[in-house]
PDB file of N, CA and C in Angstrom:
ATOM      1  N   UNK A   1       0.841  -1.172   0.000  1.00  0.00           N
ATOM      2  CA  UNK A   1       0.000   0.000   0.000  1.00  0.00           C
ATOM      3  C   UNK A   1       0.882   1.229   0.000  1.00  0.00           C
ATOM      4  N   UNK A   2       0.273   2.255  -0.609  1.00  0.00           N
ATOM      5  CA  UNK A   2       1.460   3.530  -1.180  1.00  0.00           C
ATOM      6  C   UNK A   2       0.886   4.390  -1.366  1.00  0.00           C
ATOM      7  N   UNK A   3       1.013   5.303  -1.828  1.00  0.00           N
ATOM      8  CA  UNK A   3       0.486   6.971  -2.327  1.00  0.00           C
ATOM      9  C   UNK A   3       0.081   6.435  -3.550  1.00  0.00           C
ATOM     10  N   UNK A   4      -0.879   6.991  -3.905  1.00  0.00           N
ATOM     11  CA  UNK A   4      -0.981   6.071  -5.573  1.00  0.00           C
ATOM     12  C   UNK A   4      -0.470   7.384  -6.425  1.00  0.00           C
ATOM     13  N   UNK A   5      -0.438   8.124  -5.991  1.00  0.00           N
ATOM     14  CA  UNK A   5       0.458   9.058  -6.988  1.00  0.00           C
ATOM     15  C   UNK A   5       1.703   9.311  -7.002  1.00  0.00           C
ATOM     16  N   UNK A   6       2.278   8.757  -5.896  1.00  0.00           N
ATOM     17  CA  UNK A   6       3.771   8.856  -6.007  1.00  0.00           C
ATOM     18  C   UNK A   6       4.047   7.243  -6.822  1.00  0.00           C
ATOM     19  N   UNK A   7       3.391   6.098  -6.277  1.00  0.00           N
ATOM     20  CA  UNK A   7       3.745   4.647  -7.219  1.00  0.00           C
ATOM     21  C   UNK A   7       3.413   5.138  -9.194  1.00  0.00           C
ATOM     22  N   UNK A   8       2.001   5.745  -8.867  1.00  0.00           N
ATOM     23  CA  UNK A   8       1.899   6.264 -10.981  1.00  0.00           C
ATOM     24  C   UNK A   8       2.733   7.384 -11.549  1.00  0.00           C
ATOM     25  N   UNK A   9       3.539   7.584 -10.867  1.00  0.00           N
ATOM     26  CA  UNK A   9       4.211   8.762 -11.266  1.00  0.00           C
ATOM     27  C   UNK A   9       5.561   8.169 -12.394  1.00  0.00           C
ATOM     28  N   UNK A  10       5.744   6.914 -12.502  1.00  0.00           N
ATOM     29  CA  UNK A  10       6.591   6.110 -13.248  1.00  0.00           C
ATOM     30  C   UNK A  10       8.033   6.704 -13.136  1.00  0.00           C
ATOM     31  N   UNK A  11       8.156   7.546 -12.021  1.00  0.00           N
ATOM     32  CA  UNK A  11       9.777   7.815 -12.067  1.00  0.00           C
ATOM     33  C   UNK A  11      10.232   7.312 -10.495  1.00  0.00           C
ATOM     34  N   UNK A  12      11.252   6.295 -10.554  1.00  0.00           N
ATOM     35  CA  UNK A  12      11.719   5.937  -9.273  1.00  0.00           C
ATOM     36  C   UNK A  12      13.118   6.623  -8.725  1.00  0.00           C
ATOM     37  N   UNK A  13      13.085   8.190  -8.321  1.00  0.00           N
ATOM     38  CA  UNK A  13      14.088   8.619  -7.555  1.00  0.00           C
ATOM     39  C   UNK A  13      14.953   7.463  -6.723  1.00  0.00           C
ATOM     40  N   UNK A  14      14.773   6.408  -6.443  1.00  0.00           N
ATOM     41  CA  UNK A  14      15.244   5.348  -5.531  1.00  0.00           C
ATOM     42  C   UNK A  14      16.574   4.912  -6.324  1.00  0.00           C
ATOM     43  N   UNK A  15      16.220   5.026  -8.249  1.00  0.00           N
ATOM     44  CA  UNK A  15      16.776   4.090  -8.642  1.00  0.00           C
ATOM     45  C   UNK A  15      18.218   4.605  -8.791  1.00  0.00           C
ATOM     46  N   UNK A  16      19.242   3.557  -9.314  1.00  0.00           N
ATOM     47  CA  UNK A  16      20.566   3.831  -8.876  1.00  0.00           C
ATOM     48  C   UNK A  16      21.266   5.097 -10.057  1.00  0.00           C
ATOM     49  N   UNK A  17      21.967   6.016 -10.187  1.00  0.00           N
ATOM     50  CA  UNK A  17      22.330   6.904 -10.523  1.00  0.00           C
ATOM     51  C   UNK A  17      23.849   7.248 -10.816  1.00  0.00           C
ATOM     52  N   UNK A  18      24.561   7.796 -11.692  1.00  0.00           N
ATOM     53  CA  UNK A  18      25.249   7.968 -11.882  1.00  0.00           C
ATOM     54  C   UNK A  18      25.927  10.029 -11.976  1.00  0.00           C
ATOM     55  N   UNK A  19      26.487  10.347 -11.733  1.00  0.00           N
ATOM     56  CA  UNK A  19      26.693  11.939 -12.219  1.00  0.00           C
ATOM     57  C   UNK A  19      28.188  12.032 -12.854  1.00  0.00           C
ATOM     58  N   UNK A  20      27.963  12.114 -13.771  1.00  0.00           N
ATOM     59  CA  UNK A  20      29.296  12.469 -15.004  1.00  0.00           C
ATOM     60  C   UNK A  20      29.217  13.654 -15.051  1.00  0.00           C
ATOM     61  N   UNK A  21      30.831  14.133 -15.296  1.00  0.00           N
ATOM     62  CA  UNK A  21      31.354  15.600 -15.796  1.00  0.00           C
ATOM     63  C   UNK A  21      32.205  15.229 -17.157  1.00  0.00           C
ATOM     64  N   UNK A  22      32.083  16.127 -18.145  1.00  0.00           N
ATOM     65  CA  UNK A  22      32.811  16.420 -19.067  1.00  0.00           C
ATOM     66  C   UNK A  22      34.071  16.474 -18.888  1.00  0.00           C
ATOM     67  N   UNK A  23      35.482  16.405 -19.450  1.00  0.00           N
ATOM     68  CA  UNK A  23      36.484  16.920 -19.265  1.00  0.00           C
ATOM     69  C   UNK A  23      36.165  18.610 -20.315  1.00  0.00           C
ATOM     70  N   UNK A  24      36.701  19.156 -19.533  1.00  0.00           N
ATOM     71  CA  UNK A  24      37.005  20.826 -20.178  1.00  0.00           C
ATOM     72  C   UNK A  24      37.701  21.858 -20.168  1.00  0.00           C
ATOM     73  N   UNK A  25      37.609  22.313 -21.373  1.00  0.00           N
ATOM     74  CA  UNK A  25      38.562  23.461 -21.547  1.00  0.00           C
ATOM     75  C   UNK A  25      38.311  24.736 -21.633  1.00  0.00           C
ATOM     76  N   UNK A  26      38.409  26.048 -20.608  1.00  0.00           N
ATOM     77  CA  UNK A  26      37.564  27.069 -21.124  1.00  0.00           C
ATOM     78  C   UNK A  26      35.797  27.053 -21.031  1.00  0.00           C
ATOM     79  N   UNK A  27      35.822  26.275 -20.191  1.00  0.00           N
ATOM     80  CA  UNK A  27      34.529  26.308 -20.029  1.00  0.00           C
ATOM     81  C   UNK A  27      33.553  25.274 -20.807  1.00  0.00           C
ATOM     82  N   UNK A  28      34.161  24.730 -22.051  1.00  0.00           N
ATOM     83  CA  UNK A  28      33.258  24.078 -22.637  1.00  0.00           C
ATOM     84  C   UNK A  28      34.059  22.341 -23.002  1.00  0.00           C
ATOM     85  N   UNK A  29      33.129  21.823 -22.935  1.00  0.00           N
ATOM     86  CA  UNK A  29      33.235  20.015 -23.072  1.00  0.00           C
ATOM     87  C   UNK A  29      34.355  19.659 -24.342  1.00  0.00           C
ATOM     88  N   UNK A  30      34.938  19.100 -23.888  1.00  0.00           N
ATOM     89  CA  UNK A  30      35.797  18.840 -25.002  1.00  0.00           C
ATOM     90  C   UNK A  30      35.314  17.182 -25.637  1.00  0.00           C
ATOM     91  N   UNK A  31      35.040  17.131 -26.331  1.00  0.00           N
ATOM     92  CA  UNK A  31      34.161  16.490 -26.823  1.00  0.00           C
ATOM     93  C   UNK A  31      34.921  14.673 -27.572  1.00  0.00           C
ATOM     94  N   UNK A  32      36.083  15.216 -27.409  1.00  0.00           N
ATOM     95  CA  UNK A  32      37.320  14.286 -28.009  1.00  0.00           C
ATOM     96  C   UNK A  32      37.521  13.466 -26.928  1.00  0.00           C
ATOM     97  N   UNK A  33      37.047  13.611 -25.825  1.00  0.00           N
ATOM     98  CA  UNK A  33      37.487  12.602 -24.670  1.00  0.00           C
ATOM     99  C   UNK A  33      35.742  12.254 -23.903  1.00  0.00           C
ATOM    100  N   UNK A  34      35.694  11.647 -22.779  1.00  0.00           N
ATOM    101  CA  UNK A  34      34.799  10.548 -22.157  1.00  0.00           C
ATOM    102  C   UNK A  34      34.381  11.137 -20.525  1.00  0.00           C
ATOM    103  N   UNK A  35      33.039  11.347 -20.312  1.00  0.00           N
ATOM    104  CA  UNK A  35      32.888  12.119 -18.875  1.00  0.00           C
ATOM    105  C   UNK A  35      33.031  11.103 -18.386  1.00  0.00           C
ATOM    106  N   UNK A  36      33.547  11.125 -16.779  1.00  0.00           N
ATOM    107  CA  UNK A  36      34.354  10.959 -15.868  1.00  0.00           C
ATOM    108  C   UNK A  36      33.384  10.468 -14.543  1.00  0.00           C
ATOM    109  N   UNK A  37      32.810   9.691 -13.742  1.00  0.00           N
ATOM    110  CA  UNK A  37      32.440   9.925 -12.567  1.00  0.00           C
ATOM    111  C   UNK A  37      32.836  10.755 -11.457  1.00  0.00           C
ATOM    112  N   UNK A  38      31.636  11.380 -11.078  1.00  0.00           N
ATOM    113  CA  UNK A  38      31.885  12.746 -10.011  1.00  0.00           C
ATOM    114  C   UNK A  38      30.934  11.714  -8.937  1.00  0.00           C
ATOM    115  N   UNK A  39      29.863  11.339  -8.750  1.00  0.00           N
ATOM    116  CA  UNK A  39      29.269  10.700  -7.697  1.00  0.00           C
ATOM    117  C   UNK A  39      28.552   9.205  -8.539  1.00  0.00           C
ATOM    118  N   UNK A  40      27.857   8.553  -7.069  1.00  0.00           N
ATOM    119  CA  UNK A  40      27.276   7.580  -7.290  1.00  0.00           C
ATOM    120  C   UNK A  40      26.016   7.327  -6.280  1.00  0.00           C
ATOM    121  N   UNK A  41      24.673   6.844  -6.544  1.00  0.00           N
ATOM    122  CA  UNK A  41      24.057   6.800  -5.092  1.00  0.00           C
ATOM    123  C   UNK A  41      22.545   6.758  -5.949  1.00  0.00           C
ATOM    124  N   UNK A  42      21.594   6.997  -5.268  1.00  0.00           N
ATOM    125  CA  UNK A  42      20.096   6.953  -5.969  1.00  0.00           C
ATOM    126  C   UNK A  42      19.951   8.202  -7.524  1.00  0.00           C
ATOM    127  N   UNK A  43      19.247   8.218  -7.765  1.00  0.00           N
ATOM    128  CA  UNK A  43      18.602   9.548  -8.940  1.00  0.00           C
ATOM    129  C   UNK A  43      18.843  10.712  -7.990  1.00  0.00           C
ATOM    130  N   UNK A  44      17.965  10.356  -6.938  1.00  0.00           N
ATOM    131  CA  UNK A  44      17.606  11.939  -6.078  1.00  0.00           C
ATOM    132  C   UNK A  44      18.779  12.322  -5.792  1.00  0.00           C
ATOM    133  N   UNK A  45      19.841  11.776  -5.510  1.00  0.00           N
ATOM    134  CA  UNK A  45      21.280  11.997  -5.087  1.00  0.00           C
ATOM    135  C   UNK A  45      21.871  12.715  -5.988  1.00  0.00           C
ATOM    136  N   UNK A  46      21.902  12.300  -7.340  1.00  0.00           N
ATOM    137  CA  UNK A  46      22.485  12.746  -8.261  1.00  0.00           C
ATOM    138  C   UNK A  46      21.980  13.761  -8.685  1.00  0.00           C
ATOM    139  N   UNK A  47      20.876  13.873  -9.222  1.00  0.00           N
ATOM    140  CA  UNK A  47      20.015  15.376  -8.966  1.00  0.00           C
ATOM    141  C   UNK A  47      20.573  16.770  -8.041  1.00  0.00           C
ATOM    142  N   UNK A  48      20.346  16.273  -6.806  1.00  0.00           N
ATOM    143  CA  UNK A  48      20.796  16.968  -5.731  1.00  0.00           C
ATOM    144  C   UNK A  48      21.959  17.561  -5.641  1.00  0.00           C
ATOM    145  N   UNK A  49      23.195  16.739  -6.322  1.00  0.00           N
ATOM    146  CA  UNK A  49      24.464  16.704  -6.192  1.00  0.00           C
ATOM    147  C   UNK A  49      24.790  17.756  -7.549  1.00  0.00           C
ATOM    148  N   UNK A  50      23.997  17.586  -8.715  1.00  0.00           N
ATOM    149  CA  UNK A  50      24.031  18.914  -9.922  1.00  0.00           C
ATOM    150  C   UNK A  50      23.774  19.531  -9.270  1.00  0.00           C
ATOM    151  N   UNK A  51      22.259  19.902  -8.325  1.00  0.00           N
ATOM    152  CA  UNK A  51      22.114  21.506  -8.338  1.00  0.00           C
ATOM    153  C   UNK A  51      22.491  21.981  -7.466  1.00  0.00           C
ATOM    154  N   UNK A  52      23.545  21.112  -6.829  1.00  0.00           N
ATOM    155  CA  UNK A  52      24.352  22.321  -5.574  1.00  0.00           C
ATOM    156  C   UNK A  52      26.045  22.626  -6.809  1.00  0.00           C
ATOM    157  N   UNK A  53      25.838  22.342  -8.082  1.00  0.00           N
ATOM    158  CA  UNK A  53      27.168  22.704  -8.793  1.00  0.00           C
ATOM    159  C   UNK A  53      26.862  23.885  -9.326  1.00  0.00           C
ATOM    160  N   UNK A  54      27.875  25.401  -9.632  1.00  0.00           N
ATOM    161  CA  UNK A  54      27.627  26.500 -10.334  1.00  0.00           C
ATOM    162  C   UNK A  54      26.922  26.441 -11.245  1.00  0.00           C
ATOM    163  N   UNK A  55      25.651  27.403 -11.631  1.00  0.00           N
ATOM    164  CA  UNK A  55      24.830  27.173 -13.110  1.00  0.00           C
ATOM    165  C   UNK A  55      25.809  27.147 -13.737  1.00  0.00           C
ATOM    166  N   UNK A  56      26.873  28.101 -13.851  1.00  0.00           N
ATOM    167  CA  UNK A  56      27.553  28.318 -15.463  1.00  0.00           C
ATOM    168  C   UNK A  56      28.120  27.200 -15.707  1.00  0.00           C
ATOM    169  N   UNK A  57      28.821  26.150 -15.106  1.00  0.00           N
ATOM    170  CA  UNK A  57      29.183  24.756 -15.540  1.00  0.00           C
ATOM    171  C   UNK A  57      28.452  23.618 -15.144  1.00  0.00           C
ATOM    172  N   UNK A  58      27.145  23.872 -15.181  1.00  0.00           N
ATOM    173  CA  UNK A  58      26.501  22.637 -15.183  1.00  0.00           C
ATOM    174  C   UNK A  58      26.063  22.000 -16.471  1.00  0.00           C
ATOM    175  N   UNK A  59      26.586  22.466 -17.815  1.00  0.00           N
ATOM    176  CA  UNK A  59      26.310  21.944 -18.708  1.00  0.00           C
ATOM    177  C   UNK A  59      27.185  20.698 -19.546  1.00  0.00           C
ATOM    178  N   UNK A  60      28.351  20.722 -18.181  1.00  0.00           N
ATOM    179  CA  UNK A  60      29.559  20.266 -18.155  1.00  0.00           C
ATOM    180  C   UNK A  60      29.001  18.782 -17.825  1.00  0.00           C
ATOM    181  N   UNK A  61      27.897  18.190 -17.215  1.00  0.00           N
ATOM    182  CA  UNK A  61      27.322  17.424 -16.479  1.00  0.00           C
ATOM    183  C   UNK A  61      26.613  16.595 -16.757  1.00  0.00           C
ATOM    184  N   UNK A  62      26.331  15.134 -16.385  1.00  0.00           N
ATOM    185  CA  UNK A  62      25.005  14.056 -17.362  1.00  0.00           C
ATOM    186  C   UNK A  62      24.949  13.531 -16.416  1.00  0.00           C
ATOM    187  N   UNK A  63      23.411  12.690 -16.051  1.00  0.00           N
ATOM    188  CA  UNK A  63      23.319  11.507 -15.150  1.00  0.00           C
ATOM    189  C   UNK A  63      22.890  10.688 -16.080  1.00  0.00           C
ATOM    190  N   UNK A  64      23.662   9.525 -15.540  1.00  0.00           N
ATOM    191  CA  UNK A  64      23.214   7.944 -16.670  1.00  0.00           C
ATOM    192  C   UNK A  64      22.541   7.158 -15.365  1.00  0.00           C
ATOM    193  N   UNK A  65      21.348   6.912 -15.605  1.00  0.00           N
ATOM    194  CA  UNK A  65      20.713   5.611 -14.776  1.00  0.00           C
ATOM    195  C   UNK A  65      19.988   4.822 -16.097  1.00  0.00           C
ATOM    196  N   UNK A  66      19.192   4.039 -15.312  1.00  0.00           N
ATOM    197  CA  UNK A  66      18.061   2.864 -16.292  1.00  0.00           C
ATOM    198  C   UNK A  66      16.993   4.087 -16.654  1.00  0.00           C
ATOM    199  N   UNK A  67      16.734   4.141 -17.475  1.00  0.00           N
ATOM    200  CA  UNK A  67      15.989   4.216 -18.453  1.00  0.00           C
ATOM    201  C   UNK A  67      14.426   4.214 -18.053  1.00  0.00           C
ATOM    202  N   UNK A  68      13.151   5.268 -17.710  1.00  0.00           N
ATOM    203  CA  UNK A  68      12.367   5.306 -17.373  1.00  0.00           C
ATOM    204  C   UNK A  68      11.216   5.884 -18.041  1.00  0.00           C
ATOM    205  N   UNK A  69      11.011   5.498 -18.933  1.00  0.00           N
ATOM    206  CA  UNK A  69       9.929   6.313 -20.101  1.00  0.00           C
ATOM    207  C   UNK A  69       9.016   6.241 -19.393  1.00  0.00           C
ATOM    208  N   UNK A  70       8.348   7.622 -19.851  1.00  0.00           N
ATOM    209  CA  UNK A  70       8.852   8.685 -21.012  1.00  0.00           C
ATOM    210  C   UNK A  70       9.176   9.703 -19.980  1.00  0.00           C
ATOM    211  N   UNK A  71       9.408   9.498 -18.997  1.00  0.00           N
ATOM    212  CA  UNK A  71      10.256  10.916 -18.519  1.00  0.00           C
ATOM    213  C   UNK A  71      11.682  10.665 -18.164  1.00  0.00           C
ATOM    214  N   UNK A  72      11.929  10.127 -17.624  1.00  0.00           N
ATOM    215  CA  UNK A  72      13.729   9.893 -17.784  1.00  0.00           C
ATOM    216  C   UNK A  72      14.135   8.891 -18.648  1.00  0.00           C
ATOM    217  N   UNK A  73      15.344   9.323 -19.729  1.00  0.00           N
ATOM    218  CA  UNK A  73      16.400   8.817 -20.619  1.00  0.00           C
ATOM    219  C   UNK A  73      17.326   8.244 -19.534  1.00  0.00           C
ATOM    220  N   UNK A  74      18.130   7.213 -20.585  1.00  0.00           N
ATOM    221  CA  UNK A  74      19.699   6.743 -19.871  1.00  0.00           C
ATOM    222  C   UNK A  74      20.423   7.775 -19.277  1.00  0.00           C
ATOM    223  N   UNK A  75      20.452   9.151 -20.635  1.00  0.00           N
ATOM    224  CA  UNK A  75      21.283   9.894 -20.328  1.00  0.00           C
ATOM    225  C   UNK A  75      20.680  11.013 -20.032  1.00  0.00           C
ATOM    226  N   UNK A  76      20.596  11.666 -18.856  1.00  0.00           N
ATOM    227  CA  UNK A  76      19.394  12.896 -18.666  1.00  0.00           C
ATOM    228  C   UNK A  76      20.343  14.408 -19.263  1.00  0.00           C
ATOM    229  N   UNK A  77      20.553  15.311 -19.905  1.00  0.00           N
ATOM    230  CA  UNK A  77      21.095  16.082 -20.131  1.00  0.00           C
ATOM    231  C   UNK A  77      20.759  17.175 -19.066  1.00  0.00           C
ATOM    232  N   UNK A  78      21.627  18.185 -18.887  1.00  0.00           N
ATOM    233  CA  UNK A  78      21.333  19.265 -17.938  1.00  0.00           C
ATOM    234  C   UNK A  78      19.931  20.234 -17.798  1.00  0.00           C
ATOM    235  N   UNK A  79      19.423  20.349 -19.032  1.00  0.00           N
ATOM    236  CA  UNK A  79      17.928  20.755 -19.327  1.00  0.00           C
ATOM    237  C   UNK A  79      17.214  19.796 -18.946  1.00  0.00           C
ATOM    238  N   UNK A  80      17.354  18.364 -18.531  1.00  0.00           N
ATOM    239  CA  UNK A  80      16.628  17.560 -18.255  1.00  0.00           C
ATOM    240  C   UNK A  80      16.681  17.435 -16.594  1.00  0.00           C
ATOM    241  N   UNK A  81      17.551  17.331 -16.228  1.00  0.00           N
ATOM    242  CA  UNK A  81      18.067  17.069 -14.771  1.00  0.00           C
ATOM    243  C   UNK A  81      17.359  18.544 -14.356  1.00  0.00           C
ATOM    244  N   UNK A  82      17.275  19.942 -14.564  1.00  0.00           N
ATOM    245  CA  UNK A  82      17.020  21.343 -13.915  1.00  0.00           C
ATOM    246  C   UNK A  82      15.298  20.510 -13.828  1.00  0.00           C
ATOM    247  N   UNK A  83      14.735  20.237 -15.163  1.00  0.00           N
ATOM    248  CA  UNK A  83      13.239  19.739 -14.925  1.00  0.00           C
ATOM    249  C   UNK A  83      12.815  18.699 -14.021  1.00  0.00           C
ATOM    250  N   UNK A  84      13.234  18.077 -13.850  1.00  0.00           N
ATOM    251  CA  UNK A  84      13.296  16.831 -13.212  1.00  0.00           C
ATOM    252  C   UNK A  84      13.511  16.757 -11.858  1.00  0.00           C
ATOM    253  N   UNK A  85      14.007  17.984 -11.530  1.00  0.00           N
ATOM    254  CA  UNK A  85      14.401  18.604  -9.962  1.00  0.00           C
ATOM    255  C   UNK A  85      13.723  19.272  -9.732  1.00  0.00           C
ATOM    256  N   UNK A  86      12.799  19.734 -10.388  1.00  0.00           N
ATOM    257  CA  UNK A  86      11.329  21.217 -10.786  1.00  0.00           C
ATOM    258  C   UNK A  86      10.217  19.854 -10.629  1.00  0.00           C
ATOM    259  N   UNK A  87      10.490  18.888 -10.860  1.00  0.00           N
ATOM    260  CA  UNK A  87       9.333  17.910 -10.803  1.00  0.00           C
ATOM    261  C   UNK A  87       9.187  17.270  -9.813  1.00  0.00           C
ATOM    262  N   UNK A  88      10.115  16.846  -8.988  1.00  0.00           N
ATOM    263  CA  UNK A  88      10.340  15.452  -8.309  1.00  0.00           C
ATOM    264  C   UNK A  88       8.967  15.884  -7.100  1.00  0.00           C
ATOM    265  N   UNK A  89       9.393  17.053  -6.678  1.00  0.00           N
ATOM    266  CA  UNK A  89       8.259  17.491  -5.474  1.00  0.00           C
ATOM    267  C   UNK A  89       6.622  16.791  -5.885  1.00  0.00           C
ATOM    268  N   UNK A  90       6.555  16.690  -7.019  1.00  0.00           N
ATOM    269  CA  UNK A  90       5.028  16.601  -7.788  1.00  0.00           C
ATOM    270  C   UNK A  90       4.585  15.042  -7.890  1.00  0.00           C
ATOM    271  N   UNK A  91       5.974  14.499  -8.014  1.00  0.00           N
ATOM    272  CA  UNK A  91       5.597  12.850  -8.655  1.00  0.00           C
ATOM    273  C   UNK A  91       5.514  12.110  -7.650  1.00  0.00           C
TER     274      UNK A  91
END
C-alpha cells in the first residue's frame, strides 16, 4: 500500500544513478574525450548533487541511470536534470 500518486508517477528517484562531468577546456566540453564519474548513489542523489554545482558549468554534467519512459532517458542532459528537480516534489 502507497500513495498512488507517487507509485503512478513512473519515475523511481530510488533508482541507482550515476553523475558524469565532461572533461574541459575554457569552459566548454571537449568532446574528443569521455565524462568521468563525479558521484554515485540513488537519482535523487544525483540530482541533488548537480544543483548544488555553479549554473555556469553545469552543462559540463550528465546523469546515466536505467531508463524510465517517457520521462527519464539513460542519459538525462542538464535541461533535463534542472526539470526533473522542478518535478520530483510533484511525482
Amino acid at each position: 500500500m502507497g500513495d498512488a500518486s507517487v507509485s503512478d508517477s513512473k519515475v523511481d528517484f530510488a533508482a541507482p544513478a550515476v553523475l558524469q562531468k565532461w572533461p574541459s577546456l575554457g569552459n566548454q566540453r571537449l568532446q574528443d574525450r569521455v565524462p568521468y564519474q563525479v558521484s554515485e548513489g540513488t537519482l535523487d542523489a544525483c540530482i541533488s548533487a548537480f544543483m548544488q554545482k555553479p549554473a555556469p558549468s553545469r552543462h559540463l554534467y550528465e546523469i546515466r541511470t536505467a531508463a524510465q519512459p517517457p520521462l527519464v532517458t539513460d542519459i538525462l542532459s542538464p535541461e533535463h536534470i534542472i526539470e526533473l528537480s522542478r518535478l520530483r516534489d510533484f511525482l
